[in-house]
PDB file of N, CA and C in Angstrom:
ATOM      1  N   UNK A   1     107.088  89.506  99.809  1.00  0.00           N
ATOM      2  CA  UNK A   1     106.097  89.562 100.848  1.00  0.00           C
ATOM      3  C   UNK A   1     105.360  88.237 100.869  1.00  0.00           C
ATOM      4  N   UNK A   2     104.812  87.955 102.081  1.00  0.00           N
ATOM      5  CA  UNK A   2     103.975  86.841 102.016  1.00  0.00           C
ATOM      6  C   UNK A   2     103.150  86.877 102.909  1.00  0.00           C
ATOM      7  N   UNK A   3     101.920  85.395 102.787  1.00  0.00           N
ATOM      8  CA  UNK A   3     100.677  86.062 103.400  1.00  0.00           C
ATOM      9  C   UNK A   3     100.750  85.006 104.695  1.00  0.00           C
ATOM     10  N   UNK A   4     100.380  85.578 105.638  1.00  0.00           N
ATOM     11  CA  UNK A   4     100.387  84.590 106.658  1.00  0.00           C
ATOM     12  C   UNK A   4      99.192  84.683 108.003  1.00  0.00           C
ATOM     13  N   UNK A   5      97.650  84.060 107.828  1.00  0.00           N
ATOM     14  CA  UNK A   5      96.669  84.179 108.588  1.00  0.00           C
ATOM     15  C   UNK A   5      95.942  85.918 108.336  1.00  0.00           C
ATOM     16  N   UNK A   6      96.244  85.946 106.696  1.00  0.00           N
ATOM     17  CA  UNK A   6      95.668  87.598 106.290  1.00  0.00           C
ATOM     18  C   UNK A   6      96.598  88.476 107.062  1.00  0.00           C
ATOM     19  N   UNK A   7      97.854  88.027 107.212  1.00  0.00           N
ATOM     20  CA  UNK A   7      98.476  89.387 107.965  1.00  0.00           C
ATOM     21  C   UNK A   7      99.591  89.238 107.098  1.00  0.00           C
ATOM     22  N   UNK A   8      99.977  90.565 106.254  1.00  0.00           N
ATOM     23  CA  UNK A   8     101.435  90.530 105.301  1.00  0.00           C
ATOM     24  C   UNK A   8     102.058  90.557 106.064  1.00  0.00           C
ATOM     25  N   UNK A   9     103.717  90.278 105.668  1.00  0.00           N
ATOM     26  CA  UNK A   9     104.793  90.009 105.665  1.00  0.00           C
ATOM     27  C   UNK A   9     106.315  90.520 105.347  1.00  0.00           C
ATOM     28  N   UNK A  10     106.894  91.088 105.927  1.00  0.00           N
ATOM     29  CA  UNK A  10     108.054  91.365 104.954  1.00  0.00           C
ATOM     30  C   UNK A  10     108.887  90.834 105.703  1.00  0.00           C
ATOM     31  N   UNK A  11     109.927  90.126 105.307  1.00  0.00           N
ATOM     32  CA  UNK A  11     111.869  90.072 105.609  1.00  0.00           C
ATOM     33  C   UNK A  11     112.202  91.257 105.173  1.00  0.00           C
ATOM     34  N   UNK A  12     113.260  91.636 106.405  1.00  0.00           N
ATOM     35  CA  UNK A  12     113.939  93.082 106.228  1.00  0.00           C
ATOM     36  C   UNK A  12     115.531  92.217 107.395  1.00  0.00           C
ATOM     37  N   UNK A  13     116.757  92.557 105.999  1.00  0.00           N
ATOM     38  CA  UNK A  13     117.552  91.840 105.987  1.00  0.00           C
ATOM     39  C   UNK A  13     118.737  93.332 106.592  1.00  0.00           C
ATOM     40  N   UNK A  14     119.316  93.238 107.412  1.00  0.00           N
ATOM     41  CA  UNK A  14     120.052  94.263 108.458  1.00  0.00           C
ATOM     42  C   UNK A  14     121.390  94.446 107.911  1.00  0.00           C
ATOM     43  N   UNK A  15     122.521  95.475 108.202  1.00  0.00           N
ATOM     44  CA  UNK A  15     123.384  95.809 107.336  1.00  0.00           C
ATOM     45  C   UNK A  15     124.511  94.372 107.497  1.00  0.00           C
ATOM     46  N   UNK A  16     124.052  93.336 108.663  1.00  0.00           N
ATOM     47  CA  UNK A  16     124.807  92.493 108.968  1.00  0.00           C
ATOM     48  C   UNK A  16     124.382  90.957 107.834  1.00  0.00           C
ATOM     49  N   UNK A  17     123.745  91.411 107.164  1.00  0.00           N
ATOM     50  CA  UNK A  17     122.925  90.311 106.894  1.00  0.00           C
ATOM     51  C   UNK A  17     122.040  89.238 107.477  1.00  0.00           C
ATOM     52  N   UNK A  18     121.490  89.776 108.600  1.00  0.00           N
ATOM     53  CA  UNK A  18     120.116  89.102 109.759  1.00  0.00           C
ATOM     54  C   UNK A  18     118.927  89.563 109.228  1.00  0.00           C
ATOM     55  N   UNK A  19     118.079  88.386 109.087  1.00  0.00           N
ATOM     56  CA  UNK A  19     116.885  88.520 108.699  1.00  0.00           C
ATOM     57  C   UNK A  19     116.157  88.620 109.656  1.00  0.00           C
ATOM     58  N   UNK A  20     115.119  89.453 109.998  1.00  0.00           N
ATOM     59  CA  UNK A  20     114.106  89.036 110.951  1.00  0.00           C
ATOM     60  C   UNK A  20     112.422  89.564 110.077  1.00  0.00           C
ATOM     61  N   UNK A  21     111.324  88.465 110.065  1.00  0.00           N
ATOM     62  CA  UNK A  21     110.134  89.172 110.035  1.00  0.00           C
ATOM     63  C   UNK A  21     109.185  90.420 110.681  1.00  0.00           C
ATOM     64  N   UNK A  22     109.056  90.966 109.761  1.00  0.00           N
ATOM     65  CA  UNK A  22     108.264  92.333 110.001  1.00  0.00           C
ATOM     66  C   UNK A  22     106.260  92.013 109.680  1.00  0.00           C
ATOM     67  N   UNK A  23     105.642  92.199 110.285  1.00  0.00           N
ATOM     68  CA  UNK A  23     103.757  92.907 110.236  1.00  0.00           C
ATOM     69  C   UNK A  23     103.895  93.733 109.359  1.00  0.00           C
ATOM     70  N   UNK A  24     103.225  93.548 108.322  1.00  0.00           N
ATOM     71  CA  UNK A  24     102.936  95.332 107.804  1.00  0.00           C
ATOM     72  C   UNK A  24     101.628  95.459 108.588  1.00  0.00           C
ATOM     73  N   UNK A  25     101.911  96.841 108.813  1.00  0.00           N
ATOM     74  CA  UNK A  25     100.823  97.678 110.032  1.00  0.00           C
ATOM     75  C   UNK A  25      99.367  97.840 109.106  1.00  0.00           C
ATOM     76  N   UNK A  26     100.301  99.039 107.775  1.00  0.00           N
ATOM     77  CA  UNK A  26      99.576  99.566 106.917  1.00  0.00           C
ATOM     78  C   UNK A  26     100.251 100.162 106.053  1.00  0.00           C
ATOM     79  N   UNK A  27      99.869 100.709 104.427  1.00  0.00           N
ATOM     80  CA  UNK A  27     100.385 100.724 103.766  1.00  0.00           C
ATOM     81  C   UNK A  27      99.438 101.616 103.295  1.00  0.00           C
ATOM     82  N   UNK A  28     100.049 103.792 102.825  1.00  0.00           N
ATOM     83  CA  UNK A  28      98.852 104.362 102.291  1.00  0.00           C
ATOM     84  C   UNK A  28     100.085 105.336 101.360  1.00  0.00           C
ATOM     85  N   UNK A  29      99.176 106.002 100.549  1.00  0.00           N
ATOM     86  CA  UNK A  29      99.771 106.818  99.553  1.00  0.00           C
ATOM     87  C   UNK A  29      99.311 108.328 100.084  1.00  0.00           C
ATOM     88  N   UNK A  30     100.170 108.904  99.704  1.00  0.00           N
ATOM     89  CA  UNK A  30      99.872 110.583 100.060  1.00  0.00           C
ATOM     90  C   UNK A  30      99.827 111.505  98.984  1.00  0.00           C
ATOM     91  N   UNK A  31      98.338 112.175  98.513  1.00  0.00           N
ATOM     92  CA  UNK A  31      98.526 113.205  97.501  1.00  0.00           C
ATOM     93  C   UNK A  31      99.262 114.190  97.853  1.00  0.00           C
ATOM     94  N   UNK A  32      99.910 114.834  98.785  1.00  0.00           N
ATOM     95  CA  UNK A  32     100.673 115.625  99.376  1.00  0.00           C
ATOM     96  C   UNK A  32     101.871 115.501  98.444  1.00  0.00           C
ATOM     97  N   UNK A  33     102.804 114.399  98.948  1.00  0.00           N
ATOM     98  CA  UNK A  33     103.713 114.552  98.450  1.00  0.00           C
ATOM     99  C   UNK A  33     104.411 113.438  97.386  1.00  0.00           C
ATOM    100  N   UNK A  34     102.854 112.557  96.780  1.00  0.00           N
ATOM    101  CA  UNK A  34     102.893 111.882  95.629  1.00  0.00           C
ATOM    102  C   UNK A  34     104.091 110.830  95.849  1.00  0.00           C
ATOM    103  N   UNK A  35     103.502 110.181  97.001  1.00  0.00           N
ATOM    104  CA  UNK A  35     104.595 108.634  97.326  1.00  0.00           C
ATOM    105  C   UNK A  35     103.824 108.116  98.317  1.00  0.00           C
ATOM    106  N   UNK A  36     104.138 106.907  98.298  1.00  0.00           N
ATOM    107  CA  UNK A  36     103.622 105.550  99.328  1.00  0.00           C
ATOM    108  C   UNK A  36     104.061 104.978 100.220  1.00  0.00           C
ATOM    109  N   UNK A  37     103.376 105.168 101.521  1.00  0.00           N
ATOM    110  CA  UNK A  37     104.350 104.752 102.631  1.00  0.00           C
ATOM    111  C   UNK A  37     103.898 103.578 103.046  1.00  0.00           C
ATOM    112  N   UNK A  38     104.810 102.637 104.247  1.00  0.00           N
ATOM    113  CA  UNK A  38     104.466 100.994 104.477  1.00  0.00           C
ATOM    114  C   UNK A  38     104.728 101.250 106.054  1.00  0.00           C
ATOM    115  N   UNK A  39     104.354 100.744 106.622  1.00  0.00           N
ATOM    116  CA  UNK A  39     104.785 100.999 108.489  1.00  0.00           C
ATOM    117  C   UNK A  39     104.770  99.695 108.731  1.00  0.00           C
ATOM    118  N   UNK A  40     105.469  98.853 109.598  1.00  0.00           N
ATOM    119  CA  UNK A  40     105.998  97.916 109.884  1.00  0.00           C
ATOM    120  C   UNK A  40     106.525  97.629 111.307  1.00  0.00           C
ATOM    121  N   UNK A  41     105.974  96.580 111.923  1.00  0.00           N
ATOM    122  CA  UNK A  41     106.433  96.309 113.504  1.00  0.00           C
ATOM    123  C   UNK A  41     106.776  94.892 112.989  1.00  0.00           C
ATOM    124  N   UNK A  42     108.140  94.104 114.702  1.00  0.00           N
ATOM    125  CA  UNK A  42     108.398  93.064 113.991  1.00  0.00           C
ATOM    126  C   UNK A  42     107.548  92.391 114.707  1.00  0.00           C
ATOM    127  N   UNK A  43     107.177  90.523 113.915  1.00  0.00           N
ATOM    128  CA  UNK A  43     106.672  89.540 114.398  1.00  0.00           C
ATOM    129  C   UNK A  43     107.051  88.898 115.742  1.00  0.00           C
ATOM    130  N   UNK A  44     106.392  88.497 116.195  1.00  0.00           N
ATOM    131  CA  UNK A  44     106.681  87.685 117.407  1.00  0.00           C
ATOM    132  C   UNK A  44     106.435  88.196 118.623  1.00  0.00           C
ATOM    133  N   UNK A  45     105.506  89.317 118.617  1.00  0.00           N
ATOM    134  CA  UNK A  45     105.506  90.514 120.198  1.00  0.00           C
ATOM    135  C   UNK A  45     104.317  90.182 120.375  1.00  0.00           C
ATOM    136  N   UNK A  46     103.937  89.600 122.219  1.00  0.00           N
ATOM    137  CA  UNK A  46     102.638  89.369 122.601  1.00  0.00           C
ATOM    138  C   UNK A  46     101.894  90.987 122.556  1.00  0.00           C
ATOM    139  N   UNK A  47     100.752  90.238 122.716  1.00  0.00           N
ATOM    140  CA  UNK A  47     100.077  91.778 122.408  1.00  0.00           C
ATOM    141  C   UNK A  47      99.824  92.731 123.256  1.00  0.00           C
ATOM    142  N   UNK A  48     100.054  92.505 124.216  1.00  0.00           N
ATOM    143  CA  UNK A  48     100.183  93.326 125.565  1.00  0.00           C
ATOM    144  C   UNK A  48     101.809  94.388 125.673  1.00  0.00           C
ATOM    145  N   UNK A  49     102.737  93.687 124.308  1.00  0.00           N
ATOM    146  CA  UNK A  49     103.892  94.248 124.316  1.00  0.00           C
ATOM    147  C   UNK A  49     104.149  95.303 123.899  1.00  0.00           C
ATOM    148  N   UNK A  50     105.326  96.101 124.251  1.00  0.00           N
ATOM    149  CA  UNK A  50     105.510  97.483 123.162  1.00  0.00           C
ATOM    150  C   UNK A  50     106.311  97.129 122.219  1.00  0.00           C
ATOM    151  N   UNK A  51     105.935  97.666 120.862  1.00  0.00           N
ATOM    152  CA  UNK A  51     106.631  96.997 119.762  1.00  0.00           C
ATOM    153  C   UNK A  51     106.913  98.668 118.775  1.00  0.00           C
ATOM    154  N   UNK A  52     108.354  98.595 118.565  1.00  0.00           N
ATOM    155  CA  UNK A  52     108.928  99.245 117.583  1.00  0.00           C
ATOM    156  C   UNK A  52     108.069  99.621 116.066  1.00  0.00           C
ATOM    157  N   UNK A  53     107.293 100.516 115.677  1.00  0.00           N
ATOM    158  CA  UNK A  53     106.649 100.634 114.705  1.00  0.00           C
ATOM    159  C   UNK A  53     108.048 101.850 113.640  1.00  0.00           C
ATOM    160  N   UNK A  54     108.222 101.187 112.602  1.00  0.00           N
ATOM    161  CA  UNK A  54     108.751 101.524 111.767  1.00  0.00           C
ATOM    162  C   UNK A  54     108.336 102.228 110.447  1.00  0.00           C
ATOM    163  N   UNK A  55     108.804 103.040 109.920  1.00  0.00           N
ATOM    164  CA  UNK A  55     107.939 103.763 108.399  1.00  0.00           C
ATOM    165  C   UNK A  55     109.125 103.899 107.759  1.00  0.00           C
ATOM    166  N   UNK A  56     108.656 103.767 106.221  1.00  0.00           N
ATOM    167  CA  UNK A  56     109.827 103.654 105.039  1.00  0.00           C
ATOM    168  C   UNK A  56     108.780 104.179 104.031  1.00  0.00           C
ATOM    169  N   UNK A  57     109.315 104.734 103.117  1.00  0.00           N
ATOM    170  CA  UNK A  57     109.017 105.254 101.595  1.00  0.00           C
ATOM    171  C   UNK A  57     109.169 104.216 100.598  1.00  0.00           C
ATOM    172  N   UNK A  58     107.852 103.803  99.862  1.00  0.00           N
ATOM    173  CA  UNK A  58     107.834 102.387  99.109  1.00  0.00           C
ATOM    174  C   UNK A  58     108.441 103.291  97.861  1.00  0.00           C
ATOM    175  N   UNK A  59     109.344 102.540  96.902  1.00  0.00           N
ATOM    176  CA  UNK A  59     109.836 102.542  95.830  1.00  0.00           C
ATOM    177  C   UNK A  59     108.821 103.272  94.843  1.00  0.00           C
ATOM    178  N   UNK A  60     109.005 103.723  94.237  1.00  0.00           N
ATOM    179  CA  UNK A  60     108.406 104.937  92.527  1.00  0.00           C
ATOM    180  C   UNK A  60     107.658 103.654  92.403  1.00  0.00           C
ATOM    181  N   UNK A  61     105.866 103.233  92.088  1.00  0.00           N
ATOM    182  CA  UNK A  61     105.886 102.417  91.055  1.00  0.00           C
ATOM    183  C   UNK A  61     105.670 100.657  91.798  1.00  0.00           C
ATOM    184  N   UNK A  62     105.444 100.850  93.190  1.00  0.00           N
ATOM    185  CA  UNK A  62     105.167  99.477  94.293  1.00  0.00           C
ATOM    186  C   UNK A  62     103.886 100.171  94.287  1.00  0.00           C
ATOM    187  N   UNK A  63     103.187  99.084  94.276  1.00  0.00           N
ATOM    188  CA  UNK A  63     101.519  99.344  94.411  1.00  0.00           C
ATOM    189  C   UNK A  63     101.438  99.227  96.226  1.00  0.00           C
ATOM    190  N   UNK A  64     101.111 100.535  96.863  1.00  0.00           N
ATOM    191  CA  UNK A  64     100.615 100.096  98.716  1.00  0.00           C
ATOM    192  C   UNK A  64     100.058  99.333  98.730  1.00  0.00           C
ATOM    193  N   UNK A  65      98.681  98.780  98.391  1.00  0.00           N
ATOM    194  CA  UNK A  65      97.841  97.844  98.601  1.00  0.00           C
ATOM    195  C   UNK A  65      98.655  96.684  98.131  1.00  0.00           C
ATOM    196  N   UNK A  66      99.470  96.183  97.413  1.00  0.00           N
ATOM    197  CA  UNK A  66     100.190  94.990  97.655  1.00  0.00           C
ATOM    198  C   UNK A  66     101.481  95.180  97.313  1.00  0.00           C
ATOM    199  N   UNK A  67     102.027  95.809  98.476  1.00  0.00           N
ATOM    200  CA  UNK A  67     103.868  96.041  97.811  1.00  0.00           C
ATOM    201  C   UNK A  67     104.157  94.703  97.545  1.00  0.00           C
ATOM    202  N   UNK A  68     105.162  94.756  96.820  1.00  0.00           N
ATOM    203  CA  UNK A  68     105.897  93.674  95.796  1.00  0.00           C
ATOM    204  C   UNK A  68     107.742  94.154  95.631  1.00  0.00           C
ATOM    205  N   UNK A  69     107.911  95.256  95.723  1.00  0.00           N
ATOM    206  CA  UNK A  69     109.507  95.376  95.465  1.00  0.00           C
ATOM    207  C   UNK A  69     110.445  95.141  96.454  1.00  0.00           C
ATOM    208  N   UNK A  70     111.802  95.324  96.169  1.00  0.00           N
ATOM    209  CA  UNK A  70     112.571  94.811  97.316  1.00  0.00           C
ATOM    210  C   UNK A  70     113.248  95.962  97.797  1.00  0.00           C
ATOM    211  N   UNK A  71     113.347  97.257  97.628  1.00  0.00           N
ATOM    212  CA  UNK A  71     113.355  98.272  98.304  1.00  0.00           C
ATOM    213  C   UNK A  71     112.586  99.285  99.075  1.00  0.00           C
ATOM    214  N   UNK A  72     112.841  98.969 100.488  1.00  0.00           N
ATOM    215  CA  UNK A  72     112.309 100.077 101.224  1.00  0.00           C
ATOM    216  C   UNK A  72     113.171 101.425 101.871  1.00  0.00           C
ATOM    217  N   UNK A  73     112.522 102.537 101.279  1.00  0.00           N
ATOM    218  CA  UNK A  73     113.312 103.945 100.936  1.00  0.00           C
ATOM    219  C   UNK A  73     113.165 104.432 102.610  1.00  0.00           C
ATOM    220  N   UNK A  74     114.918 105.212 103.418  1.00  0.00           N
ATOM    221  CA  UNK A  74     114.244 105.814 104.159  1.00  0.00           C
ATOM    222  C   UNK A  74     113.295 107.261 104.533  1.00  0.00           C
ATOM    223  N   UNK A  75     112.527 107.718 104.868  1.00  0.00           N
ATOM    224  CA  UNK A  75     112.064 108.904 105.060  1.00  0.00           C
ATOM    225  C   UNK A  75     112.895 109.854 105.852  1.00  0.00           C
ATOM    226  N   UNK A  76     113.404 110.957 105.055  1.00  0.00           N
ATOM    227  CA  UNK A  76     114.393 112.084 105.000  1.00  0.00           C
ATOM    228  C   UNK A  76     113.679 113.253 105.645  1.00  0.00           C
ATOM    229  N   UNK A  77     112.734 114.057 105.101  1.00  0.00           N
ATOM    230  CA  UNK A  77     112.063 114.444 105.368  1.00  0.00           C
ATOM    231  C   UNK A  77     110.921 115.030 106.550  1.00  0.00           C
ATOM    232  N   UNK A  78     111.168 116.021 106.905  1.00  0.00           N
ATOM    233  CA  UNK A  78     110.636 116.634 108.538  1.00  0.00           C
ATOM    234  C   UNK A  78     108.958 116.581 108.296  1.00  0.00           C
ATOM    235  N   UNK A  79     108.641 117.185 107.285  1.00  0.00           N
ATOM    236  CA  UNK A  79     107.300 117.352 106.971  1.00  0.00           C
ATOM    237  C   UNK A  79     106.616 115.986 106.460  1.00  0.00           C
ATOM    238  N   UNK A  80     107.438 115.466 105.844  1.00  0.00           N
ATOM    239  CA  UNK A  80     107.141 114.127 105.869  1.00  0.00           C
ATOM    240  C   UNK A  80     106.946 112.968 107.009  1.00  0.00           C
ATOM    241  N   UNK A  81     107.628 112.972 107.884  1.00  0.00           N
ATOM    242  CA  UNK A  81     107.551 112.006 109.111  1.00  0.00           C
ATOM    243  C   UNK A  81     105.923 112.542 110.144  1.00  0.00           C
ATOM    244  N   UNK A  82     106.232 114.268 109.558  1.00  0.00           N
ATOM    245  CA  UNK A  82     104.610 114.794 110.645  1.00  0.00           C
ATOM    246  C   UNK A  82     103.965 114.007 109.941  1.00  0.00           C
ATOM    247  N   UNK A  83     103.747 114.095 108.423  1.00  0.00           N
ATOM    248  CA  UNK A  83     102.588 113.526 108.443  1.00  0.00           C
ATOM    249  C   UNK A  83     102.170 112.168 108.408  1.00  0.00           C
ATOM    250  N   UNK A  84     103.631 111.351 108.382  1.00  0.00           N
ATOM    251  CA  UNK A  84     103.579 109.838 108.964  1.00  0.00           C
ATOM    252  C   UNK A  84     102.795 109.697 109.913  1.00  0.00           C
ATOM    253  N   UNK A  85     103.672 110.414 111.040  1.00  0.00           N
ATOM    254  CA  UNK A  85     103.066 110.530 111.959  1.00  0.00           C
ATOM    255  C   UNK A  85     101.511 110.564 112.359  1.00  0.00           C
ATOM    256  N   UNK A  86     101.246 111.543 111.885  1.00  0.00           N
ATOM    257  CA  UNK A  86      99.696 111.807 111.989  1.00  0.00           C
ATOM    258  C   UNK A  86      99.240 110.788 111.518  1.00  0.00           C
ATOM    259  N   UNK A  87      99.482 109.877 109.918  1.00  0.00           N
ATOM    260  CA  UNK A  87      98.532 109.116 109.914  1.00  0.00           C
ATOM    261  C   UNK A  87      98.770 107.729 110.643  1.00  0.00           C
ATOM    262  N   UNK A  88      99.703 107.211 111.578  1.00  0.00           N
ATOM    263  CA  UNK A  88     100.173 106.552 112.748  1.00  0.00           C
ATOM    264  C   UNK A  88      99.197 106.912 113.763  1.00  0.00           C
ATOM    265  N   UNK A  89      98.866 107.861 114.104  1.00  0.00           N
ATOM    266  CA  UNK A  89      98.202 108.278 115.141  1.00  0.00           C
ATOM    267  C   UNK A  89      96.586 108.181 114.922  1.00  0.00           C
ATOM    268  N   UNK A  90      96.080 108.534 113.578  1.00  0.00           N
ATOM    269  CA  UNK A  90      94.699 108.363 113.357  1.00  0.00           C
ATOM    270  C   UNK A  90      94.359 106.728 113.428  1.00  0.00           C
ATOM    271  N   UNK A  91      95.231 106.242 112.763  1.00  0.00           N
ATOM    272  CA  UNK A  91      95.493 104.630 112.687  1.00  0.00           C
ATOM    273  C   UNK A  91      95.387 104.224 114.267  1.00  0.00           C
ATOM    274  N   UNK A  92      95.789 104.685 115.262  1.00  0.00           N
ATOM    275  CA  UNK A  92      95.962 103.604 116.830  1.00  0.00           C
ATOM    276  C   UNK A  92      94.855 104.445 117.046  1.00  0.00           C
ATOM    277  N   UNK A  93      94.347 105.257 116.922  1.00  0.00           N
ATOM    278  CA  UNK A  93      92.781 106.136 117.561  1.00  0.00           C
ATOM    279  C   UNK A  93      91.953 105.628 116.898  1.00  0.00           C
ATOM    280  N   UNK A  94      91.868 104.532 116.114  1.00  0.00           N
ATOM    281  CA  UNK A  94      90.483 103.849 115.119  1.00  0.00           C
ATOM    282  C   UNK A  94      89.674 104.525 114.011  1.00  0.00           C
ATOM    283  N   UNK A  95      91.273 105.739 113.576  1.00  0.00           N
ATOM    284  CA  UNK A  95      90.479 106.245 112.421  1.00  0.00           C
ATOM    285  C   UNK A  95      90.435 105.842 110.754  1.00  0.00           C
ATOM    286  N   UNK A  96      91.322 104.683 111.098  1.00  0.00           N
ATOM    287  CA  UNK A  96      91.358 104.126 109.343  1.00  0.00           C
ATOM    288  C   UNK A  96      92.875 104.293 109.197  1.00  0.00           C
ATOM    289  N   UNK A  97      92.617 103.496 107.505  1.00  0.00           N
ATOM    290  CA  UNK A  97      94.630 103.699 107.540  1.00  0.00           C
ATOM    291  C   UNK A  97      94.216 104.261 105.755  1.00  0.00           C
ATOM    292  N   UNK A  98      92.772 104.206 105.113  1.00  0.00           N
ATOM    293  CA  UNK A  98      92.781 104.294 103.943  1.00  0.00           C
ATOM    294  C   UNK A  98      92.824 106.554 103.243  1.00  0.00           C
ATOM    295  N   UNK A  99      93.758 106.259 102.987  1.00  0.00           N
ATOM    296  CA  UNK A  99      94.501 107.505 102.500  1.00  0.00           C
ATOM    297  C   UNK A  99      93.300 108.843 101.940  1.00  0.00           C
ATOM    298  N   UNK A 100      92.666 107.946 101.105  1.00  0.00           N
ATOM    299  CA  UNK A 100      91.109 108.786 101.041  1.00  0.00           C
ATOM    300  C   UNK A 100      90.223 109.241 101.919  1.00  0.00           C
ATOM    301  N   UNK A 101      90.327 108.405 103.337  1.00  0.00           N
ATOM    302  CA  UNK A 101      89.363 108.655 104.820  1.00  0.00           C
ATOM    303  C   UNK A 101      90.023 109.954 105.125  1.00  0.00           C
ATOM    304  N   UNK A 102      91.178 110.411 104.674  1.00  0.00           N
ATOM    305  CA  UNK A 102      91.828 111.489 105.859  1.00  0.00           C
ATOM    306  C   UNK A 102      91.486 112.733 105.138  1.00  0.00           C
ATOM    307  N   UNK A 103      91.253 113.759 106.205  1.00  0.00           N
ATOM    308  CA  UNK A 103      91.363 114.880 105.330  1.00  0.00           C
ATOM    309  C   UNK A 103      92.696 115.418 105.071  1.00  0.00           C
ATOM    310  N   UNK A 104      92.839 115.771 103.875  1.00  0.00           N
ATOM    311  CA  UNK A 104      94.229 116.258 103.068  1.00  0.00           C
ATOM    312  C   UNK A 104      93.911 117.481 102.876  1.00  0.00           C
ATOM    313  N   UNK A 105      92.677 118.414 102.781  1.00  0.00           N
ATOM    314  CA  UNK A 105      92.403 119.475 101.910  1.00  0.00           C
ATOM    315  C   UNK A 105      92.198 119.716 101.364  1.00  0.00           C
ATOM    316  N   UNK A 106      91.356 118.453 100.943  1.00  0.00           N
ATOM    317  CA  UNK A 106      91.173 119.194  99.302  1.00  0.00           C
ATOM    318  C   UNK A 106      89.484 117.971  99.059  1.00  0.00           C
ATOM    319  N   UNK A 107      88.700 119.347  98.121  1.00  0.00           N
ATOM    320  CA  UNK A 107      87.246 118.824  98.588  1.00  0.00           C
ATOM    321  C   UNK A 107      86.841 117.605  98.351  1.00  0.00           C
ATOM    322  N   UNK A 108      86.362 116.893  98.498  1.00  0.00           N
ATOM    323  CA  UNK A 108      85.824 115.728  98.129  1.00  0.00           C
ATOM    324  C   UNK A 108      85.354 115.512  96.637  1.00  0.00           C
ATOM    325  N   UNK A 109      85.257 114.883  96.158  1.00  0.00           N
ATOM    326  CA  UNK A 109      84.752 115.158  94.545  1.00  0.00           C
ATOM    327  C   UNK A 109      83.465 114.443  94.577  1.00  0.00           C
ATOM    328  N   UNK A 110      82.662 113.623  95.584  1.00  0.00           N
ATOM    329  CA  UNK A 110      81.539 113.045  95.935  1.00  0.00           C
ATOM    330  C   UNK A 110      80.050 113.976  95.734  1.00  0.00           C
TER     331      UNK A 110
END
């Protein structure tokens, strides 16, 4: 990964071997189902554009707040993508991307 004007980075290299740069969107962990997800659109789209937003399952053991590994896992999972989803959706409605802001169900310990 790399840093470029505070906005991360990933190369994501295609089954052809084509590289193209990816945005990470955001990057949060889920007590749900005890894994870390990364969402990703690629570079280079004016902002008025529609751009492909992507989600992958970070590796056992990649810290979200600064992935570092070179595998991104795909998401299998039905109940899993809802709740991608959902937090995709709180994220473009201006509700945060930090995993603790959301309610999960379970009480606050505050």
């Amino acid at each position: 990964m790399s840093e470029n004007n505070d906005q991360q980075q990933i190369t994501m290299v295609d089954e052809n071997g084509n590289e193209e740069l990816y945005n990470v969107l955001f990057t949060f962990e889920s007590p749900d189902y005890h894994k870390s997800y990364i969402l990703l659109y690629p570079t280079g789209k004016a902002d008025d554009e529609e751009v492909d937003i992507q989600a992958y399952q970070l590796a056992d053991g990649d810290d979200p707040a600064n992935p570092q590994g070179g595998d991104l896992l795909p998401i299998e999972n039905d109940d899993e993508w809802d709740m991608v989803e959902s937090m995709l959706n709180t994220f473009l409605n201006g509700g945060g991307t930090d995993a603790s802001d959301q309610d999960w169900g379970v009480p606050d310990p505050k």
